[in-house]
Protein backbone atom coordinates (compact mmCIF):
# COMPACT_ATOMS: atom_id res chain seq x y z
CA UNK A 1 35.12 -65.96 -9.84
CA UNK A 2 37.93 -64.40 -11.04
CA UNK A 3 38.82 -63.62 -14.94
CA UNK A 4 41.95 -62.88 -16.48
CA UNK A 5 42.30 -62.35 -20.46
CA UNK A 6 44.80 -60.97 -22.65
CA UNK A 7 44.55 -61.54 -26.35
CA UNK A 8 46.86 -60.17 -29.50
CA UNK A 9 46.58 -59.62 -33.21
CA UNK A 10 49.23 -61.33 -35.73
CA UNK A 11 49.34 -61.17 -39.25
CA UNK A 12 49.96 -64.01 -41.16
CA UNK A 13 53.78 -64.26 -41.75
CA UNK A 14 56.20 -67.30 -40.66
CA UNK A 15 57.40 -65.28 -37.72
CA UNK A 16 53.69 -64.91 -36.35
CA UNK A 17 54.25 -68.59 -34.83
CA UNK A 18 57.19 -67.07 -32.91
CA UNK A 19 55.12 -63.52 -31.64
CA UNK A 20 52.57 -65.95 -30.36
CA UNK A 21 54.63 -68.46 -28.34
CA UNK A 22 56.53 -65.58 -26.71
CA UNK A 23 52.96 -63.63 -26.10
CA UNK A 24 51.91 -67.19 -24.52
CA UNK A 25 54.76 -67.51 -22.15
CA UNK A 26 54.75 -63.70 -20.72
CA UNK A 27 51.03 -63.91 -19.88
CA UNK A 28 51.09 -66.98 -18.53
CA UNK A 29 54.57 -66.37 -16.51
CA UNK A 30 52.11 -62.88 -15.57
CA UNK A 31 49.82 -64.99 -14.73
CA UNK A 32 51.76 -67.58 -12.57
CA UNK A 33 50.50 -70.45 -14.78
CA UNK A 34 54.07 -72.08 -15.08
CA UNK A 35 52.83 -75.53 -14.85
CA UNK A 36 51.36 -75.21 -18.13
CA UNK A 37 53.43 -72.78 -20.03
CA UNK A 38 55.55 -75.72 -21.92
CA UNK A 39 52.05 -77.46 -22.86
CA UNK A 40 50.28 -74.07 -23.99
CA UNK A 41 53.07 -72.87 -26.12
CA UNK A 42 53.09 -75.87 -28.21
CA UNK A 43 49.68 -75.91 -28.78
CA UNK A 44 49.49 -72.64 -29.43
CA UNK A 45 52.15 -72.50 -32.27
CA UNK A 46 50.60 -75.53 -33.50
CA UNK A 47 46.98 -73.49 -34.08
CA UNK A 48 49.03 -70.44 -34.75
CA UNK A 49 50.97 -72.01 -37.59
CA UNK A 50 47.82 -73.59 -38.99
CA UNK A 51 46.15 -70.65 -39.86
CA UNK A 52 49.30 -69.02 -41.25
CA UNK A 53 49.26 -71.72 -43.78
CA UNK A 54 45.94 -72.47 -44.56
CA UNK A 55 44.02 -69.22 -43.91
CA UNK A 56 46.48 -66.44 -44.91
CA UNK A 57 44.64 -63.93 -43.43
CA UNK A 58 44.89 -61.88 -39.71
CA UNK A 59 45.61 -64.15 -36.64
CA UNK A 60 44.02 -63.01 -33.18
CA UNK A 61 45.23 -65.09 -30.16
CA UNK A 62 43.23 -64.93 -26.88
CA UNK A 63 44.11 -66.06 -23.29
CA UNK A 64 41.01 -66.55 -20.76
CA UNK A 65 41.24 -67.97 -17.56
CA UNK A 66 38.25 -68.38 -15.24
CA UNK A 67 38.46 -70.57 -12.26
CA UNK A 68 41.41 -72.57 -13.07
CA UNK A 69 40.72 -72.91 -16.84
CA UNK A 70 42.88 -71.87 -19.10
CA UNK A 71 41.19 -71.42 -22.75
CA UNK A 72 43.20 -70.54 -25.55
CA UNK A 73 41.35 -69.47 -28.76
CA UNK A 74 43.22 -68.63 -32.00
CA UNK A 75 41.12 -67.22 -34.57
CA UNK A 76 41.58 -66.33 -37.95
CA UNK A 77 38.78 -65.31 -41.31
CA UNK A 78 39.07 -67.90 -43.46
CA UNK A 79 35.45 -70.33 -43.05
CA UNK A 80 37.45 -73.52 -43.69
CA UNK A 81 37.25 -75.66 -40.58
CA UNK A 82 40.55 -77.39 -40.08
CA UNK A 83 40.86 -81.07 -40.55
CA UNK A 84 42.87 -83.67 -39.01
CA UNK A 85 45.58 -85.24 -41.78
CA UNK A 86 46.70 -89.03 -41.56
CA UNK A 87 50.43 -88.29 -43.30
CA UNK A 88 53.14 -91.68 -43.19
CA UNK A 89 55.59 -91.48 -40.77
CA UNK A 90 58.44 -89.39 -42.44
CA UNK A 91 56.24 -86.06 -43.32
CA UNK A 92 57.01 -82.95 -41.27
CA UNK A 93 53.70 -81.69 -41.12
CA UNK A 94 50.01 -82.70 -40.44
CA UNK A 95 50.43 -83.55 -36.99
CA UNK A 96 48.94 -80.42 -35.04
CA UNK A 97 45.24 -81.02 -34.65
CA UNK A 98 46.56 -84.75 -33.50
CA UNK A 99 48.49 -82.60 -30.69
CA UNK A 100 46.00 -80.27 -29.95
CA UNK A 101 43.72 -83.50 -29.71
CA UNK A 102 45.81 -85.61 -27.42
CA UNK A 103 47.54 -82.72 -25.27
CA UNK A 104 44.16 -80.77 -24.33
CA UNK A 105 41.58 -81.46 -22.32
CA UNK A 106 39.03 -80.34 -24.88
CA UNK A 107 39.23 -78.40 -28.19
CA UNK A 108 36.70 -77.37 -30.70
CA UNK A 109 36.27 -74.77 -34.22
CA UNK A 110 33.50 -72.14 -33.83
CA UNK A 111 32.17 -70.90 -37.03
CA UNK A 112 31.89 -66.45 -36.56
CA UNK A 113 29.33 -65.43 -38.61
CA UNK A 114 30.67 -63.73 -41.66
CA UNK A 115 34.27 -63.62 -40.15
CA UNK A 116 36.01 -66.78 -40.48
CA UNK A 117 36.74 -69.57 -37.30
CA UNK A 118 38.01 -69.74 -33.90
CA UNK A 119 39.92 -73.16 -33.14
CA UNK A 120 40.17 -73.41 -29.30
CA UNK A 121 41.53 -75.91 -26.46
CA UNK A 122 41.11 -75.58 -22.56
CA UNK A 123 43.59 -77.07 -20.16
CA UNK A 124 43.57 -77.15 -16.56
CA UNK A 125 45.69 -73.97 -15.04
C-alpha cells in the first residue's frame, strides 16, 4: 500500500485561501492526481476560507493518499464544529459545507482534544 502526504501551515489571513489552493494543485500535479485537482481545490478553499472566518486562528492543510484515496483534512483550534447555513438565493456566502457535502464522497469534523477541529472530505484519486 502505498502513502503519500504533504501537509502545510497557514495563518489566518484572506490570502491563506489562495496559499492553499496553489499548495493543492502542486501536490496533486506532484502527485499525478489531475483528474481531481479542479474538484480538490474548490473544496479545499471552501474549508480553508471557513476557518479563516470563523476560527481566526492557525490553518494546517493535509494531503493523504493511500490506495487511491485522496483525504484532505483542514484543521484549525477553534472547538466550534461548523454548521451547514440555509441563506436565500442572493447571499454570497453559506454555501461551502453544501459543496463539500455534495462534491465529496464523504466528509466529517473531528474534535482534537484540547486543540480545536479537523473538517475533512475523501474523494476518489
Amino acid at each position: 500500500m502505498t502513502r503519500q502526504q504533504a501537509e502545510t501551515h497557514l495563518s489566518p489571513q484572506v490570502n491563506s485561501a489562495r496559499a492553499a489552493r496553489r499548495f493543492v494543485d502542486s501536490t496533486l500535479s506532484e502527485w499525478s492526481c489531475l483528474d481531481v485537482v479542479d474538484l480538490v481545490v474548490l473544496l479545499t478553499n471552501e474549508l480553508v476560507t471557513n476557518a479563516v472566518l470563523h476560527a481566526g486562528t492557525g490553518i494546517g492543510v493535509r494531503l493523504s493518499r493511500v490506495s487511491g484515496r485522496l483525504r484532505v483534512e483542514v484543521g484549525d483550534a477553534s472547538k466550534q464544529a461548523p454548521t451547514a447555513r440555509h441563506h436565500n438565493l442572493e447571499a454570497q456566502t453559506g454555501r461551502g459545507l453544501a459543496l463539500v457535502d455534495s462534491l465529496s464522497d464523504c466528509w466529517g469534523v473531528e474534535q482534537i482534544a484540547g486543540d480545536g477541529k479537523v473538517v475533512w472530505f475523501e474523494v476518489d484519486a
